[in-house]
N, C-alpha and C. Protein backbone atom coordinates (compact mmCIF):
# COMPACT_ATOMS: atom_id res chain seq x y z
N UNK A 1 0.85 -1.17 0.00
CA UNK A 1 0.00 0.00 0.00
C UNK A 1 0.90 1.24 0.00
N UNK A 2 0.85 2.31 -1.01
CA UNK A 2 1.27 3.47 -0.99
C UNK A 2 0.95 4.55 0.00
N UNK A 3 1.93 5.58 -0.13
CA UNK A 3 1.51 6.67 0.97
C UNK A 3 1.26 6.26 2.26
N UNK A 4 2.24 5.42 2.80
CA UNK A 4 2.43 5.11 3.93
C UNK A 4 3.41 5.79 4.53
N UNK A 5 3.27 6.32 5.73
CA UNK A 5 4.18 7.37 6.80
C UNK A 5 4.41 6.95 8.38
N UNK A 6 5.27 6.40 8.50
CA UNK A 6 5.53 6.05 10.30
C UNK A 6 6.61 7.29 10.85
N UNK A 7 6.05 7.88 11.53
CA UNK A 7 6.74 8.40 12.08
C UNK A 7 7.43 8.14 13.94
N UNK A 8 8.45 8.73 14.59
CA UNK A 8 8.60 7.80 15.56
C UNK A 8 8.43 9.72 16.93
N UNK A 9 7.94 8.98 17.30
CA UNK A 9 6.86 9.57 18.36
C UNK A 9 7.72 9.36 20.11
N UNK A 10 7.84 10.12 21.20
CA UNK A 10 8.16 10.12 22.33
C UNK A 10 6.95 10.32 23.13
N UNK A 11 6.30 9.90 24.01
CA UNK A 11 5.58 9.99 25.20
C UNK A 11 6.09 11.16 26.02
N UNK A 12 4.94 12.00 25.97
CA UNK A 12 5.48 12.88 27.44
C UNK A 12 4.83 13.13 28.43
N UNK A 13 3.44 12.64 27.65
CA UNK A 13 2.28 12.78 29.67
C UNK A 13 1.66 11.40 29.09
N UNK A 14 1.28 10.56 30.23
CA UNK A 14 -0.02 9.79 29.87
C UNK A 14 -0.67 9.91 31.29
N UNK A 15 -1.90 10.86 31.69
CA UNK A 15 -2.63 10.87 32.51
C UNK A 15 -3.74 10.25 32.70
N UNK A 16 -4.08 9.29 34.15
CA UNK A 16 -5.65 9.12 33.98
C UNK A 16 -6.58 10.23 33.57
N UNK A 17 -7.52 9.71 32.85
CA UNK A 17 -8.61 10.71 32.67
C UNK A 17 -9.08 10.96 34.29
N UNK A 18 -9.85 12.40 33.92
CA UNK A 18 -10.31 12.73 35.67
C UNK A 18 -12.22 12.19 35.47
N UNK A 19 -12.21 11.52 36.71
CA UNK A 19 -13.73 11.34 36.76
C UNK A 19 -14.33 10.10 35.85
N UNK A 20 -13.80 9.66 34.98
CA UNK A 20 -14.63 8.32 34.33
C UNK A 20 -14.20 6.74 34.53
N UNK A 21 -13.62 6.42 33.39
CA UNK A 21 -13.32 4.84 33.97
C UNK A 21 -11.90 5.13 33.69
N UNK A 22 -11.66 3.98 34.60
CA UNK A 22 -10.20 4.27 35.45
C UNK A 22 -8.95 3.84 34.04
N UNK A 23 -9.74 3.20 33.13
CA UNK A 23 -8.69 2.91 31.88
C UNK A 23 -8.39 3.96 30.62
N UNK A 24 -9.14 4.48 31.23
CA UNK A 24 -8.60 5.80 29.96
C UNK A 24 -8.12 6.84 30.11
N UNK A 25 -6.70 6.97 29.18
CA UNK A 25 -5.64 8.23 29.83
C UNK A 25 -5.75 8.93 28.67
N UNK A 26 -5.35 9.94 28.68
CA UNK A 26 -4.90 10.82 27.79
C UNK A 26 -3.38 10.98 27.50
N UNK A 27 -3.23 10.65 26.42
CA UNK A 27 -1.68 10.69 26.08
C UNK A 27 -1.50 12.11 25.37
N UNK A 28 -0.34 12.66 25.59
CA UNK A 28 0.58 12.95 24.34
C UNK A 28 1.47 12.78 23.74
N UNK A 29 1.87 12.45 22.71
CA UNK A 29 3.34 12.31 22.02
C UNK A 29 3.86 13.38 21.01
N UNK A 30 5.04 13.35 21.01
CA UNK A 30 5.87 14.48 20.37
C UNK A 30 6.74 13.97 19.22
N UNK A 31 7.06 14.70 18.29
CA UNK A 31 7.70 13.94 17.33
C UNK A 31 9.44 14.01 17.85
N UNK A 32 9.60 12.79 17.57
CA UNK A 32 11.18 12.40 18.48
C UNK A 32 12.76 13.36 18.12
N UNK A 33 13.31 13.90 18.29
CA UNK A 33 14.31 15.07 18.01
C UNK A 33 15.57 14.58 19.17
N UNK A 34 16.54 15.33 18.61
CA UNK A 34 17.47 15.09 20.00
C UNK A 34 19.49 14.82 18.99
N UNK A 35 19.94 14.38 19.42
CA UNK A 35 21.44 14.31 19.25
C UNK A 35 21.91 12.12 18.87
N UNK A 36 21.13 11.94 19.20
CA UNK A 36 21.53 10.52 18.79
C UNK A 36 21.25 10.22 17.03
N UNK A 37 22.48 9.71 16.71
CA UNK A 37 22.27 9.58 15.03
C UNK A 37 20.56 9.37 14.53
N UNK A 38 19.92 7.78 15.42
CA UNK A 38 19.12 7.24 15.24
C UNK A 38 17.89 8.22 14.58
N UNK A 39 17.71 9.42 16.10
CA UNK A 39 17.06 10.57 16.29
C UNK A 39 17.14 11.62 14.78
N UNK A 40 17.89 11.62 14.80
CA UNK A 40 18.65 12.59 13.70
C UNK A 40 17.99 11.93 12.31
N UNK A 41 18.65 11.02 12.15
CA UNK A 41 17.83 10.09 10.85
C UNK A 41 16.22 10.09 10.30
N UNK A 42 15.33 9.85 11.93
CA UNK A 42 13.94 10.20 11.85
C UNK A 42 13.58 11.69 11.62
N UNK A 43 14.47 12.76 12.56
CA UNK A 43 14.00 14.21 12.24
C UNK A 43 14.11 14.67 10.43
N UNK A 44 15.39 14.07 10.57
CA UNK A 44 15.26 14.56 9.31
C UNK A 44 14.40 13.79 7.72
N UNK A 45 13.67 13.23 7.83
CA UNK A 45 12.79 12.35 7.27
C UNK A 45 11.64 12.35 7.82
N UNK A 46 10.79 12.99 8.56
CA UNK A 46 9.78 12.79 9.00
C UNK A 46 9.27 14.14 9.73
N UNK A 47 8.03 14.53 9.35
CA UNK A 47 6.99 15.70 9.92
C UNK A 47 7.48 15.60 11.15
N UNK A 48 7.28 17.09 11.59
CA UNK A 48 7.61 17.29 13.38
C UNK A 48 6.02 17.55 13.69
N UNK A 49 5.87 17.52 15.01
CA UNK A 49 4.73 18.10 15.34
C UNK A 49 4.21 17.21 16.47
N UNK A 50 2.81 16.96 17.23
CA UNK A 50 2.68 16.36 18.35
C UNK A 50 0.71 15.23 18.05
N UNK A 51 0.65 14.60 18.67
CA UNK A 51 -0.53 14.35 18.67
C UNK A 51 -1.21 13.93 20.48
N UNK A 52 -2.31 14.64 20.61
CA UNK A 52 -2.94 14.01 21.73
C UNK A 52 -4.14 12.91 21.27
N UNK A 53 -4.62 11.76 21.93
CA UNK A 53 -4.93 11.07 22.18
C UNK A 53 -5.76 10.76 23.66
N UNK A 54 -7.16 10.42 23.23
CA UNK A 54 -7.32 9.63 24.95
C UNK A 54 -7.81 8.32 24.41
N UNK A 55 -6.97 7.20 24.65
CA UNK A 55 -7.25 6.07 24.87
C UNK A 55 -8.04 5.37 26.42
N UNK A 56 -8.64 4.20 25.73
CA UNK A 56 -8.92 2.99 26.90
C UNK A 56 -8.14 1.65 26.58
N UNK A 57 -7.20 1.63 27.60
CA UNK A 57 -6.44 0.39 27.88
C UNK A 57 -6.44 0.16 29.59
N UNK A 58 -6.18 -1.02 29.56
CA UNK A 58 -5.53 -1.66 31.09
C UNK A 58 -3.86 -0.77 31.65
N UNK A 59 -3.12 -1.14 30.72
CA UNK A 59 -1.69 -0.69 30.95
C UNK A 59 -1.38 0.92 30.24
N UNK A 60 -0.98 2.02 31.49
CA UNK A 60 -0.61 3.19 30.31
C UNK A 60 0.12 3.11 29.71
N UNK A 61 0.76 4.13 28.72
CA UNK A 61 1.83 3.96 28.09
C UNK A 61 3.03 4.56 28.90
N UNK A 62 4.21 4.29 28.51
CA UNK A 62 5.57 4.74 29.19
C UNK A 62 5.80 6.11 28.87
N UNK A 63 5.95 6.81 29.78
CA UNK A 63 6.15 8.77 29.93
C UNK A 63 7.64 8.21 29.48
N UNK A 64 7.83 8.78 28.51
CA UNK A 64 9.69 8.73 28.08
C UNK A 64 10.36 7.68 26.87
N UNK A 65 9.43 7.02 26.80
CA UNK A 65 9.48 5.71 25.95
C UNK A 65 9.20 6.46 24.37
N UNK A 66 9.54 5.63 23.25
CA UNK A 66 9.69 6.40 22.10
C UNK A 66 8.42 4.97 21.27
N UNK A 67 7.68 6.02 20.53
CA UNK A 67 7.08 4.29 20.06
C UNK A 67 7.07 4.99 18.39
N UNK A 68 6.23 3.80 17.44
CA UNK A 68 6.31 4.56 15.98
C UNK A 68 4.99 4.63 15.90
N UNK A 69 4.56 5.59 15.08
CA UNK A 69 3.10 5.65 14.83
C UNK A 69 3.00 5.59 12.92
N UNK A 70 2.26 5.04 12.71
CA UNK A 70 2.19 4.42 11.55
C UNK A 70 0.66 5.55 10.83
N UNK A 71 0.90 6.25 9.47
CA UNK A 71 -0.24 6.33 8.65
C UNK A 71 -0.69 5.56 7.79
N UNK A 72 -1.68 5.37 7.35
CA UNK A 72 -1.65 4.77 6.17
C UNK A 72 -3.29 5.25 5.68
N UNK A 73 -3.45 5.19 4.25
CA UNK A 73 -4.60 5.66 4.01
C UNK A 73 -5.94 4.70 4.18
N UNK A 74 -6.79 5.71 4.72
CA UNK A 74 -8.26 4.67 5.17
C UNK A 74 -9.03 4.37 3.72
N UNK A 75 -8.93 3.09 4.00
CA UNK A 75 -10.04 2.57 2.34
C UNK A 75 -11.38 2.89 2.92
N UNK A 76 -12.46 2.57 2.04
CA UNK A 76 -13.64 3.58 1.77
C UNK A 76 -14.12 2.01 0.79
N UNK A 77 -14.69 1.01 1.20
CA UNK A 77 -15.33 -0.38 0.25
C UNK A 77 -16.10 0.27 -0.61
N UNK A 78 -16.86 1.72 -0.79
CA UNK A 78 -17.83 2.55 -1.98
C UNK A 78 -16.93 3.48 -2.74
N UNK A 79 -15.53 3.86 -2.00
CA UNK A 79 -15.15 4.89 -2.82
C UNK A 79 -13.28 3.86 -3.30
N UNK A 80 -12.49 3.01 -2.88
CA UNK A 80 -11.49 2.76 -3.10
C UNK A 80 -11.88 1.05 -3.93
């Protein structure tokens, strides 16, 4: 599949939500930057910018941990 984009993403808050069920946090992630080649390789190949999120899971995610986030285009079974 074409027009596919992963970009690699850092955790910097994952809070319980306030007041509902106890599994859903609100994340944010940041697009990953910094001095390590690895880092360097992704900045320069990949959109900067941040995304929030509130998920429901059991386990939060890791404040500091780097994960990849993957695009890819949504098919449409009437229009693709």
């Amino acid at each position: 599949m074409g027009n596919r984009l992963r970009i690699r993403f850092k955790c910097v808050s994952c809070e319980r939500s306030v007041g509902g069920d106890p599994y859903i946090y609100n994340v944010k992630l940041v697009a990953e930057s910094g001095d390590e080649s690895e880092n360097r390789w992704f900045l320069a190949s990949s959109p900067t910018g941040s995304i929030e999120i509130t998920r429901l899971v059991r386990e939060p995610m890791d404040v500091g941990r780097s994960y990849h986030v993957e695009f890819t285009p949504a098919v449409h079974p009437l229009i693709d």
